[in-house]
N, C-alpha and C. Protein backbone atom coordinates (compact mmCIF):
# COMPACT_ATOMS: atom_id res chain seq x y z
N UNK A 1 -12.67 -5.83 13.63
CA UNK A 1 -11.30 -5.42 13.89
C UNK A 1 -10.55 -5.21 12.57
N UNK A 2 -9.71 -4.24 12.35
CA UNK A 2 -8.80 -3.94 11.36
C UNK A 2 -7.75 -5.00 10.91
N UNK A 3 -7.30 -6.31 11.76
CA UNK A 3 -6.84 -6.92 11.28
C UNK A 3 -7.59 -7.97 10.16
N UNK A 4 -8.53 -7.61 10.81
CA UNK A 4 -9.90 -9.13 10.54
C UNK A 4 -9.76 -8.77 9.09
N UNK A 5 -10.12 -7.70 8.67
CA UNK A 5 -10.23 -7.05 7.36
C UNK A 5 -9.08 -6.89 6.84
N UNK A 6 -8.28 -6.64 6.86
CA UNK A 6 -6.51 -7.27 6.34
C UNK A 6 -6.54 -8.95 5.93
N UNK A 7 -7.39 -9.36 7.13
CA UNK A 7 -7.08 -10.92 6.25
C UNK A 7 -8.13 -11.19 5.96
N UNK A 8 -9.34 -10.68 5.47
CA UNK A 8 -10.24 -11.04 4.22
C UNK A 8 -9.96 -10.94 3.27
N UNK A 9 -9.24 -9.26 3.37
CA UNK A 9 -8.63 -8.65 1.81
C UNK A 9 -7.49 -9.23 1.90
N UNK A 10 -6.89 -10.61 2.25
CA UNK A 10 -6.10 -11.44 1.34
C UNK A 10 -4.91 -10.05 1.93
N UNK A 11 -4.54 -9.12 2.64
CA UNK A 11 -3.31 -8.15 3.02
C UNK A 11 -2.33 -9.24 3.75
N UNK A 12 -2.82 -9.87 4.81
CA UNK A 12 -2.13 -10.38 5.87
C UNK A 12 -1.24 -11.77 4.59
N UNK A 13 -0.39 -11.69 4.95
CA UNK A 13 0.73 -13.09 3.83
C UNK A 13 1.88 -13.43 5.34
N UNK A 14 1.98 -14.89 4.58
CA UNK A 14 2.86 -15.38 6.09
C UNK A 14 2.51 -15.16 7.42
N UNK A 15 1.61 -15.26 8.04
CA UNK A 15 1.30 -15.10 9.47
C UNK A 15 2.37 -15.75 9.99
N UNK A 16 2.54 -15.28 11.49
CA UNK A 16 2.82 -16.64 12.39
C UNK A 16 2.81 -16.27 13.63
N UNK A 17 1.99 -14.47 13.70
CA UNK A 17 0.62 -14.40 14.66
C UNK A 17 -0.10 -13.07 14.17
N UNK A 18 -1.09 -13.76 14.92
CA UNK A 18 -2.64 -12.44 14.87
C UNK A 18 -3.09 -13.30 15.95
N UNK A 19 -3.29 -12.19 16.99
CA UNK A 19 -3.97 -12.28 18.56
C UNK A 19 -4.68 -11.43 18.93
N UNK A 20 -5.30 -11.60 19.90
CA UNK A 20 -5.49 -10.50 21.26
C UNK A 20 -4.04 -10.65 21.88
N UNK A 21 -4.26 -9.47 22.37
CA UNK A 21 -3.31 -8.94 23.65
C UNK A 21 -3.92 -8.91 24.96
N UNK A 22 -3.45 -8.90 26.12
CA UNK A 22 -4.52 -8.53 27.18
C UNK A 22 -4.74 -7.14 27.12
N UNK A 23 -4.52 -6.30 26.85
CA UNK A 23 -5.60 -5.09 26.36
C UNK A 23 -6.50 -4.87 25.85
N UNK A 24 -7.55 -4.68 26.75
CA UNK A 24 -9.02 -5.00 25.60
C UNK A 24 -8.81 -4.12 24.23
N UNK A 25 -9.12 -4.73 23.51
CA UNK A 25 -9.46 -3.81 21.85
C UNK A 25 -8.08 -3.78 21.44
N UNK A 26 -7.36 -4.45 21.73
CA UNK A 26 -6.08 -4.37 21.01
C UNK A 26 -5.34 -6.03 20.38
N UNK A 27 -5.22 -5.91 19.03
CA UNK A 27 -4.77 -7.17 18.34
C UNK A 27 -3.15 -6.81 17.95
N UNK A 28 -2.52 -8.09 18.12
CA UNK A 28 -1.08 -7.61 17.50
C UNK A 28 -1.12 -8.94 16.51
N UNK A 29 -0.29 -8.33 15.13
CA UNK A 29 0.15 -9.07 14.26
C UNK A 29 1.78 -9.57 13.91
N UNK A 30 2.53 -10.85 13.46
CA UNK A 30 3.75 -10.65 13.36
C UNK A 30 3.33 -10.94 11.57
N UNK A 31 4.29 -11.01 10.55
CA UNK A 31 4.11 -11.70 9.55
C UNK A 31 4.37 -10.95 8.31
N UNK A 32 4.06 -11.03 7.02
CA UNK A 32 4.43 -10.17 6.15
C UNK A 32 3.05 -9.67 5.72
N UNK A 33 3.23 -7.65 4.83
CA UNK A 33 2.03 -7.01 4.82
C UNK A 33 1.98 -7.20 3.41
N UNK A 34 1.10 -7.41 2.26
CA UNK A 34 0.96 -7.24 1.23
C UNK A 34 0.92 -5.64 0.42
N UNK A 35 2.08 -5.29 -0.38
CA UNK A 35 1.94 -4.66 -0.75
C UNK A 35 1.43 -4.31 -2.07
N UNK A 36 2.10 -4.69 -3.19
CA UNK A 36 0.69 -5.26 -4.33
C UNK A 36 0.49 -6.51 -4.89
N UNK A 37 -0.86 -7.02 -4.72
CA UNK A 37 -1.89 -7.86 -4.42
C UNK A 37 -0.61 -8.91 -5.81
N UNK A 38 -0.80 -10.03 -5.98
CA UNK A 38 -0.72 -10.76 -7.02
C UNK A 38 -2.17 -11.04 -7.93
N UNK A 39 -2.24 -11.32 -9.19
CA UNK A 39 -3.94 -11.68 -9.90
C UNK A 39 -4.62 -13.18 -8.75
N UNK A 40 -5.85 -12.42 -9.58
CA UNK A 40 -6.71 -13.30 -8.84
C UNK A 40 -6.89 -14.70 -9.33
N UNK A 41 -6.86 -15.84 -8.77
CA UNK A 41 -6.24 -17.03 -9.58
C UNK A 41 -7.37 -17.89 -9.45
N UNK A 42 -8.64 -18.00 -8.87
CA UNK A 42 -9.82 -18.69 -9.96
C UNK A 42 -10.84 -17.82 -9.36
N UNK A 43 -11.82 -18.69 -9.32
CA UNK A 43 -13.49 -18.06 -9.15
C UNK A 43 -13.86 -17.55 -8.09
N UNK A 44 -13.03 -18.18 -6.87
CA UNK A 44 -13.58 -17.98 -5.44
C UNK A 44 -12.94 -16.61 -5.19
N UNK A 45 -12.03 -15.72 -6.13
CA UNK A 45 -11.39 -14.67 -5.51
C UNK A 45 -9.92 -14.94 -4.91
N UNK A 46 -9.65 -16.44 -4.97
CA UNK A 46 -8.25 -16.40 -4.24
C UNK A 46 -7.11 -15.46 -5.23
N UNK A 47 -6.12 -15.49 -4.06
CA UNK A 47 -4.50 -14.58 -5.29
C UNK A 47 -3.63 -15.31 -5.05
N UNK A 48 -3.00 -15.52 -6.31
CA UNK A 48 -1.71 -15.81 -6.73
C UNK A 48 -0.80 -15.10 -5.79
N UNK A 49 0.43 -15.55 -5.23
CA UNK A 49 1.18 -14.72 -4.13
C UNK A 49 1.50 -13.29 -4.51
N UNK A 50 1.69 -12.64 -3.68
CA UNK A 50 1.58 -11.16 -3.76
C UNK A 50 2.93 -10.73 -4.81
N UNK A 51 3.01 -9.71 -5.49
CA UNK A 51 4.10 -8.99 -5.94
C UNK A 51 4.75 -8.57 -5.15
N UNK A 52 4.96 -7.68 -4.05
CA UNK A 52 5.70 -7.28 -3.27
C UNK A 52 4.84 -7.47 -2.03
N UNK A 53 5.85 -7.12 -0.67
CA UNK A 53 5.18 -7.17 0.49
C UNK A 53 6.01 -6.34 1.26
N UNK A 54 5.80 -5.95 2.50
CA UNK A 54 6.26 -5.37 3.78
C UNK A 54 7.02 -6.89 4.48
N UNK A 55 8.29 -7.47 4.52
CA UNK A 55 8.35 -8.61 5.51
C UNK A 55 8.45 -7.77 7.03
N UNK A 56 8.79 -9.36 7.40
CA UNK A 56 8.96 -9.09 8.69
C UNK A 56 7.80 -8.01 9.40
N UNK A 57 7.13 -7.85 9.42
CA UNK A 57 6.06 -7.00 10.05
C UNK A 57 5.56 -7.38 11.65
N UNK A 58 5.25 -6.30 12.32
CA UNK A 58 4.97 -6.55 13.83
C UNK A 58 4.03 -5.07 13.28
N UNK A 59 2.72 -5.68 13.90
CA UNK A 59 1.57 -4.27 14.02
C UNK A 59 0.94 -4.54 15.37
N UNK A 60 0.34 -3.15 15.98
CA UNK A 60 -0.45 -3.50 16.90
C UNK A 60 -1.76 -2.86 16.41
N UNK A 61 -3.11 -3.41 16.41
CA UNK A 61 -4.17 -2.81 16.01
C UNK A 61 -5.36 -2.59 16.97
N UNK A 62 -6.28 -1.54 16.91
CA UNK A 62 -7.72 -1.60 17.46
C UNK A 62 -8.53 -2.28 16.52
N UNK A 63 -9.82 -1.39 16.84
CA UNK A 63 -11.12 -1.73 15.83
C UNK A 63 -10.47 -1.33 14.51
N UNK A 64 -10.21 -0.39 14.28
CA UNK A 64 -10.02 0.88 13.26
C UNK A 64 -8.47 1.57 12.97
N UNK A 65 -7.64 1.48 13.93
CA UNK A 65 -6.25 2.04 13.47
C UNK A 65 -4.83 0.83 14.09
N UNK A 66 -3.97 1.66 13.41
CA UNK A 66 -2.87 0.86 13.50
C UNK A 66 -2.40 1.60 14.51
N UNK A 67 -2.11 0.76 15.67
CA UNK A 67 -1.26 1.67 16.58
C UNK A 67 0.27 1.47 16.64
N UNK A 68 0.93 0.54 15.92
CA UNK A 68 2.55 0.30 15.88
C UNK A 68 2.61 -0.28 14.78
N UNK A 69 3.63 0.15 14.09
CA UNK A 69 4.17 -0.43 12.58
C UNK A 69 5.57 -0.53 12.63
N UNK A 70 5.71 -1.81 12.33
CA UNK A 70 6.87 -1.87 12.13
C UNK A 70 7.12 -2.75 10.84
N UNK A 71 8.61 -3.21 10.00
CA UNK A 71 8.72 -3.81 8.97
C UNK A 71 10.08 -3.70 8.12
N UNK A 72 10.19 -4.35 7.40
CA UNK A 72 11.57 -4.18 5.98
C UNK A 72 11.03 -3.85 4.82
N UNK A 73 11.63 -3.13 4.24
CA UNK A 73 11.14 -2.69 2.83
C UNK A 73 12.78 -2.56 2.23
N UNK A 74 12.58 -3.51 0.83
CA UNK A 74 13.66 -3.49 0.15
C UNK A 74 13.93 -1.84 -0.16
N UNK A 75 12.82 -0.94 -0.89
CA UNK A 75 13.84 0.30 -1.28
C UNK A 75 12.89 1.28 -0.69
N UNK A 76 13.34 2.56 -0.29
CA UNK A 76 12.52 3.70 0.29
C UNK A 76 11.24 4.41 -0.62
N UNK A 77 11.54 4.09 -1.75
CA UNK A 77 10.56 3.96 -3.06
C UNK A 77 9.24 3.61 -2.74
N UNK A 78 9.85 2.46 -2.38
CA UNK A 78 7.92 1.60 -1.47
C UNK A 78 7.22 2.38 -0.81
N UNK A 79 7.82 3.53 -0.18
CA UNK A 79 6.65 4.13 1.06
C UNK A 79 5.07 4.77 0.31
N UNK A 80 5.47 5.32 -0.75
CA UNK A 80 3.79 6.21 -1.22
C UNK A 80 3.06 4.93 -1.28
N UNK A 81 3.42 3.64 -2.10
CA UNK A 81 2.57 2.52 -2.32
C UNK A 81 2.28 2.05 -0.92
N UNK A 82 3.23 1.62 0.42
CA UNK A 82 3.00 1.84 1.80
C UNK A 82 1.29 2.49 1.97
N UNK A 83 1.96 3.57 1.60
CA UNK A 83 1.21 4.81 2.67
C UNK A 83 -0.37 4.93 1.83
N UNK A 84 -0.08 4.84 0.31
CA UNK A 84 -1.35 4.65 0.10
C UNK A 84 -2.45 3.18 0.31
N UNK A 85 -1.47 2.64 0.74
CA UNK A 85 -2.52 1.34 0.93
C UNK A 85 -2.94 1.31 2.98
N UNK A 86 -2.03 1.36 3.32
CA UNK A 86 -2.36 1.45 4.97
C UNK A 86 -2.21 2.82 5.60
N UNK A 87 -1.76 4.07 4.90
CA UNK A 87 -1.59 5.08 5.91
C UNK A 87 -2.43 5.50 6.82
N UNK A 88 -3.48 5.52 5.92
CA UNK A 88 -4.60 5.98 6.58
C UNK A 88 -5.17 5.62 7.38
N UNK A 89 -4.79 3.95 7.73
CA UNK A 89 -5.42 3.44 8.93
C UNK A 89 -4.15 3.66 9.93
N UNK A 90 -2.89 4.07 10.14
CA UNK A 90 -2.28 4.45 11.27
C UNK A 90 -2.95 5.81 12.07
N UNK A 91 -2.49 5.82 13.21
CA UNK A 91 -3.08 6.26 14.20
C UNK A 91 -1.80 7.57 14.17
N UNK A 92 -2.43 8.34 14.32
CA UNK A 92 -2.03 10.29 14.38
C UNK A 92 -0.26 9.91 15.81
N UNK A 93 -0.65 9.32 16.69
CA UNK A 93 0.31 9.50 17.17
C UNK A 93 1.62 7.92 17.32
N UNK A 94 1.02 7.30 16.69
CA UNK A 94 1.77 5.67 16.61
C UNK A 94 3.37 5.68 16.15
N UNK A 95 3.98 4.94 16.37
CA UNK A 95 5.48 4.70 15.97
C UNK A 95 5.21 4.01 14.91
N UNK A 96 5.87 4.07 13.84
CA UNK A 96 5.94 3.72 12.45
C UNK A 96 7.76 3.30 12.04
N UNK A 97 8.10 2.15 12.15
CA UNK A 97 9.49 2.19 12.31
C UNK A 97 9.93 1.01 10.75
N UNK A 98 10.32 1.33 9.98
CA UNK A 98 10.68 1.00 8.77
C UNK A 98 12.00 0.60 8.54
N UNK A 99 12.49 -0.16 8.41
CA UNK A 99 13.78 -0.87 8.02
C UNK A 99 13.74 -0.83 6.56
N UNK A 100 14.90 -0.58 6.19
CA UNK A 100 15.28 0.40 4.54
C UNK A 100 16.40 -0.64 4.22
N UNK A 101 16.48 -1.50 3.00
CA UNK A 101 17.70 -1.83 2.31
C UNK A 101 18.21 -0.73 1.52
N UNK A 102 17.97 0.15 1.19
CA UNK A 102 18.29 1.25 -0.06
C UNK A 102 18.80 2.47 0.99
N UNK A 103 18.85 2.68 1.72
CA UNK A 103 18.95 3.61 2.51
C UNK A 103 20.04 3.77 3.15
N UNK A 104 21.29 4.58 3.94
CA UNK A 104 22.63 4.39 3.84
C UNK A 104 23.04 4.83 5.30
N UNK A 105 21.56 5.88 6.30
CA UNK A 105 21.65 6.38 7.47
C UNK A 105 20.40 6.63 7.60
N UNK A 106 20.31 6.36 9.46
CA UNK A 106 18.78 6.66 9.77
C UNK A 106 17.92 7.73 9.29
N UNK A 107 16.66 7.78 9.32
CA UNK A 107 16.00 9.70 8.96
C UNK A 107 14.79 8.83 9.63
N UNK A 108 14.11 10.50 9.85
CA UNK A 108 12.80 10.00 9.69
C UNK A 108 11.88 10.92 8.44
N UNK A 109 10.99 10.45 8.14
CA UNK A 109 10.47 10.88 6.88
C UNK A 109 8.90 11.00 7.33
N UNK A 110 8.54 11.88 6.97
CA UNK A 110 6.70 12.67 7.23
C UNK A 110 6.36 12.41 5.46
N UNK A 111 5.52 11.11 5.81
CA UNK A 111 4.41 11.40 4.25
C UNK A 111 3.16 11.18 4.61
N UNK A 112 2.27 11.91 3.96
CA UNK A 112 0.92 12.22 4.23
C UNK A 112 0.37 11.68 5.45
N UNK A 113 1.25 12.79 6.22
CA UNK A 113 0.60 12.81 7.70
C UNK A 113 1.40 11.36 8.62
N UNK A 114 1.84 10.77 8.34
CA UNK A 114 2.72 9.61 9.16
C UNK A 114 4.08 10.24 9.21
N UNK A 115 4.58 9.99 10.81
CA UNK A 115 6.25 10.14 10.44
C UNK A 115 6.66 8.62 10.77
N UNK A 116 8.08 8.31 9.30
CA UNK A 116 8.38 6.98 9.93
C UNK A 116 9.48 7.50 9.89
N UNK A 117 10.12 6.63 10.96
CA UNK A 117 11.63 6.53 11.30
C UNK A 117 11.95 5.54 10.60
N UNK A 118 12.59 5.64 9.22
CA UNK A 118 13.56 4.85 8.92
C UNK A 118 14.77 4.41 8.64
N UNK A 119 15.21 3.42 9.10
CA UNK A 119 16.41 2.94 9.42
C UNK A 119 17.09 1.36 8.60
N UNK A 120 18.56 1.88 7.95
CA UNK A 120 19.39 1.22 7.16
C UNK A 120 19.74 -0.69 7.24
N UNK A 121 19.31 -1.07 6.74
CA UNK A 121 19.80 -2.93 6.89
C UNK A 121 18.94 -3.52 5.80
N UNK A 122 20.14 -4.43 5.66
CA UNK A 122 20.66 -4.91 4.69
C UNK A 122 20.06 -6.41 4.80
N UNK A 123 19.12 -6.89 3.85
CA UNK A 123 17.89 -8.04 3.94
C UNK A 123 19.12 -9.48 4.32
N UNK A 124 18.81 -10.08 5.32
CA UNK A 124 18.98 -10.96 5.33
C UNK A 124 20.30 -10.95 6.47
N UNK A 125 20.73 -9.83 6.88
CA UNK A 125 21.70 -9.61 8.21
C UNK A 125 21.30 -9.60 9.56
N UNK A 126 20.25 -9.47 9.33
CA UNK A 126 19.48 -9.92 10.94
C UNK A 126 17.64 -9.80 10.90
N UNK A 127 16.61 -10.39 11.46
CA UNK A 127 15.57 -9.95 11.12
C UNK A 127 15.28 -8.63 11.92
N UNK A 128 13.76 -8.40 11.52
CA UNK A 128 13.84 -7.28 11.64
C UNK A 128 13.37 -7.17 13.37
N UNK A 129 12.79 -7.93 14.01
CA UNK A 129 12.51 -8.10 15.13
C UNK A 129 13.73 -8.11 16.18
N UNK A 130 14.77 -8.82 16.02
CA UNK A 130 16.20 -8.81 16.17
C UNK A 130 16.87 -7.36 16.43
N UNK A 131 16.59 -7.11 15.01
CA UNK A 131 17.16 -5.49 14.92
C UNK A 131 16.70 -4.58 15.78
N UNK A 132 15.61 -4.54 15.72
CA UNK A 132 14.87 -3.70 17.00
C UNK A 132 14.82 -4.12 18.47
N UNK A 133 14.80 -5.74 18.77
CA UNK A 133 15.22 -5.14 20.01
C UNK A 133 16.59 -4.77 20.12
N UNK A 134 17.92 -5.32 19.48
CA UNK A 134 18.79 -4.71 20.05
C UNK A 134 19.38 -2.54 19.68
N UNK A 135 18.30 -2.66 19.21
CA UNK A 135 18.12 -1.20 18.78
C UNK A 135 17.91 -0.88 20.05
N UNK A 136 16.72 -1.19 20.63
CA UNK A 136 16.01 -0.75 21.78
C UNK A 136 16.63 -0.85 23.24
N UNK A 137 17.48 -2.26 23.17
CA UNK A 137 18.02 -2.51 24.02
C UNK A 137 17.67 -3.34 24.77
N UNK A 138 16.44 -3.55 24.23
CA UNK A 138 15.49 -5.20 25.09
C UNK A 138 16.11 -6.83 25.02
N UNK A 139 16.07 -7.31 26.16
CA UNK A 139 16.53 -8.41 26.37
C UNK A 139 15.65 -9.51 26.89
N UNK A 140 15.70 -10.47 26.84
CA UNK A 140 14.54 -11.82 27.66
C UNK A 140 14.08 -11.10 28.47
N UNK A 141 14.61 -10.65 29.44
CA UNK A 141 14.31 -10.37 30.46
C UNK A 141 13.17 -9.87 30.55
N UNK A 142 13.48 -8.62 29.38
CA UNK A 142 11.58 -7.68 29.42
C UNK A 142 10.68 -8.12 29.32
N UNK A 143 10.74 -9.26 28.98
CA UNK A 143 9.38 -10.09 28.16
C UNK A 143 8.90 -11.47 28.82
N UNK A 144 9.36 -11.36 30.04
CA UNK A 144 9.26 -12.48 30.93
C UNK A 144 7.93 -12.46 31.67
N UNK A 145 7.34 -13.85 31.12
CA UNK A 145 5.96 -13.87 31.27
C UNK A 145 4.85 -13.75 30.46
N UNK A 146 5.01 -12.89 29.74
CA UNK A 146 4.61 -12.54 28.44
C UNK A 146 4.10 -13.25 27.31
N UNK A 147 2.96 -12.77 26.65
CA UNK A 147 2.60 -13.75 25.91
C UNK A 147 2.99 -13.10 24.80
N UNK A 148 3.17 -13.79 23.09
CA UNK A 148 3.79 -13.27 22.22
C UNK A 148 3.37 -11.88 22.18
N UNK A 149 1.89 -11.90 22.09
CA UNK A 149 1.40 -10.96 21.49
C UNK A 149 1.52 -9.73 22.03
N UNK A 150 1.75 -9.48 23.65
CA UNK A 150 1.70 -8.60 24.52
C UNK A 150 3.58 -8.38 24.48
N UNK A 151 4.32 -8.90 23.69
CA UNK A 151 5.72 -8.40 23.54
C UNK A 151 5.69 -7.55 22.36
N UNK A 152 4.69 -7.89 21.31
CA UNK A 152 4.40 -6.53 20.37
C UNK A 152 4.61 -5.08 21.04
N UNK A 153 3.69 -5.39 22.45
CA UNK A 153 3.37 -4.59 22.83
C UNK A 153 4.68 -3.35 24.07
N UNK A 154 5.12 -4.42 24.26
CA UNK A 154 6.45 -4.35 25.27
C UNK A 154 6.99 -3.50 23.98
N UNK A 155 7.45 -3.77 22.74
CA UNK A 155 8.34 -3.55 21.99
C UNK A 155 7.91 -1.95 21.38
N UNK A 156 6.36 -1.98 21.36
CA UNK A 156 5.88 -0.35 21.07
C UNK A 156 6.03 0.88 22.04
N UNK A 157 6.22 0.02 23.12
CA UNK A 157 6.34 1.05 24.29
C UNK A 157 7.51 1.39 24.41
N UNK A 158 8.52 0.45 23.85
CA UNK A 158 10.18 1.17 24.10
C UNK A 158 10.17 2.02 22.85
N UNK A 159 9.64 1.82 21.87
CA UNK A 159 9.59 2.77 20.26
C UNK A 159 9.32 3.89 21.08
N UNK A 160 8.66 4.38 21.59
CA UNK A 160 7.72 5.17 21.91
C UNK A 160 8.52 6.20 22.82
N UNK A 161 9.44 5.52 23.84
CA UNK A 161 10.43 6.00 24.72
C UNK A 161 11.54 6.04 24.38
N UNK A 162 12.18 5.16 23.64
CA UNK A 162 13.94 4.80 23.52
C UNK A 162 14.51 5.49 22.09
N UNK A 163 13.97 5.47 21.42
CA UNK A 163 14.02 5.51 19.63
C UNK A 163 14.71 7.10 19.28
N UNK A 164 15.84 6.99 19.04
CA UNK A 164 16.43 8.49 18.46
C UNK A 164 16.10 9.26 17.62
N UNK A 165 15.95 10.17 17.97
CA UNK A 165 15.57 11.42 17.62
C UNK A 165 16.57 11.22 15.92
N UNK A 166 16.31 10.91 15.13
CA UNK A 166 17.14 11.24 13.67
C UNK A 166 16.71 12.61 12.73
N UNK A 167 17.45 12.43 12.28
CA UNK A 167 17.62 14.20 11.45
C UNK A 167 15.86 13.59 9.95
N UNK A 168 15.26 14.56 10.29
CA UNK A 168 13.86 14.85 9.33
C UNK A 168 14.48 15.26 7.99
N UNK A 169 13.40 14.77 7.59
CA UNK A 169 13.72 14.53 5.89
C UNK A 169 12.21 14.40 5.48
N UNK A 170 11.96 15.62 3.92
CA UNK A 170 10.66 14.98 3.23
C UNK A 170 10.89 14.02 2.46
N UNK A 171 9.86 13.06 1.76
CA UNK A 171 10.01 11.99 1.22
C UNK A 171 11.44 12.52 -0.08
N UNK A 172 10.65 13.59 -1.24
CA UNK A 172 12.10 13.78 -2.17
C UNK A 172 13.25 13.70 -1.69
N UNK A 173 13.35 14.47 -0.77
CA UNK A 173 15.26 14.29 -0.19
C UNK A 173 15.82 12.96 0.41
N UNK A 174 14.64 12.16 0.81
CA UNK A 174 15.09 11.28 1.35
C UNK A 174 15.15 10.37 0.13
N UNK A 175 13.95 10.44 -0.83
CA UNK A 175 14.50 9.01 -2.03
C UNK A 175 16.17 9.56 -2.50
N UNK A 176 16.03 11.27 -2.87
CA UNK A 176 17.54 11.84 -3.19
C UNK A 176 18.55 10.84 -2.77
N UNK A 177 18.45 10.35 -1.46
CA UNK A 177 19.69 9.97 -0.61
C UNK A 177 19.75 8.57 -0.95
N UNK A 178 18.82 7.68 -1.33
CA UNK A 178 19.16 6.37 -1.79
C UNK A 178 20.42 5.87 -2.11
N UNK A 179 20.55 4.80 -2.18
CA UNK A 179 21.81 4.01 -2.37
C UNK A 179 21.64 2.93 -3.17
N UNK A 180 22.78 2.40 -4.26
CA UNK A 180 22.53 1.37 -4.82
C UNK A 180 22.98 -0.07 -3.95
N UNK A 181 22.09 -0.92 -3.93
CA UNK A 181 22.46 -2.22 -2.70
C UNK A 181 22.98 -3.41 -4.09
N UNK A 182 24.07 -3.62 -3.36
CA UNK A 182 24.84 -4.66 -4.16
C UNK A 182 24.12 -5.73 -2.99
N UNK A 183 24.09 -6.95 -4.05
CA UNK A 183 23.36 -8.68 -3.80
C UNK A 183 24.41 -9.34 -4.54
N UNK A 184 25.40 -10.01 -3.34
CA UNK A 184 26.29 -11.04 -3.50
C UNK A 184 25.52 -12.70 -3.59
N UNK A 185 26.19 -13.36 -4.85
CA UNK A 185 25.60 -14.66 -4.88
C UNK A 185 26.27 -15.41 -4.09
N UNK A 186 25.38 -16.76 -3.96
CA UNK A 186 25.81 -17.43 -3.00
C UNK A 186 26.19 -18.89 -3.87
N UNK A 187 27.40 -19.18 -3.89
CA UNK A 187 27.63 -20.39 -4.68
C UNK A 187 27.89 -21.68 -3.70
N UNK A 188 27.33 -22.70 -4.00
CA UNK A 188 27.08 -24.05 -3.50
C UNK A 188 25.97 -24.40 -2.18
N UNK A 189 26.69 -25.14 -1.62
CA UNK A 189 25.24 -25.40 -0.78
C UNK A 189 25.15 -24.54 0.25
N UNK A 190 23.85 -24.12 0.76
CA UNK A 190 23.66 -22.93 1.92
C UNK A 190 23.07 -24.32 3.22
């Protein structure tokens, strides 16, 4: 399975799931994606924590492709490093839904062969699971009964149906549109 191999190659960081679903051949992941690796820190091959990552991540996988992506990415910058590390395992017709700190209004963006819809928020205002369902419009309710992993799945199927149509953009025009994100400190105790 494609996840299996995500967490050999040390990709998968922060779990807090990788399942089956009741769909045969289908695994869903929640957790953060590694985007570049940290050094390798002794003999056995382990790594030092990653340099960057994808948080918040929800995937659904087969043997071989990604069938739902979802995630936060601090700046829209990230996507070629994205796309060259996992594009190729998304699936031709999958929802690919990207949460943008740098970004100022929804788009969706086509790079090498993926379209993602991505959409504006600001790290640490709501997660990203949060965001999407009330994007979507999902409530307890949908998910009643449900095992985590098969709400991945609940949640790809409203992508799939609910998700607005936003104005297309190639990757240049869309980094064009970036924004600088101001990070307010936080003084005393949190």
């Amino acid at each position: 399975m494609l996840l299996n191999r995500y967490e050999h190659d040390q990709l998968l960081f922060n779990a807090n799931l990788k399942g089956a679903t009741t769909q045969a051949g289908l695994e869903a992941y929640r957790g953060d994606l590694v985007l570049e690796e940290g050094e390798i820190a002794d003999a056995l091959g382990r790594r030092k924590p990653p340099h960057s990552v994808v948080k918040q991540v929800a995937l659904l996988a087969t043997a071989d492709k990604l069938t739902f992506v979802s995630g936060f990415m601090e700046k829209i910058e990230s996507l070629p490093l994205f796309a060259d590390k996992y594009g190729k395992d998304i699936a031709a017709d999958a929802p690919a839904v990207l949460f943008v700190e740098n970004i100022a209004k929804p788009m969706r963006v086509e790079y090498q062969g993926v379209e993602y819809t991505m959409i504006p928020l600001l790290e640490g205002e709501n997660t990203v699971w949060n965001e999407l369902l009330e994007l979507l419009g999902l409530e307890k309710g949908d998910f009643k009964g449900q095992s985590a992993e098969d709400k991945v799945i609940t949640v790809c199927d409203a992508v799939k149906k609910d998700l607005k149509a936003y104005p297309a953009f190639d990757y240049a025009a869309a980094v064009s549109q970036a924004v600088a994100v101001k990070k307010e400190a936080r003084v005393g105790a949190v």
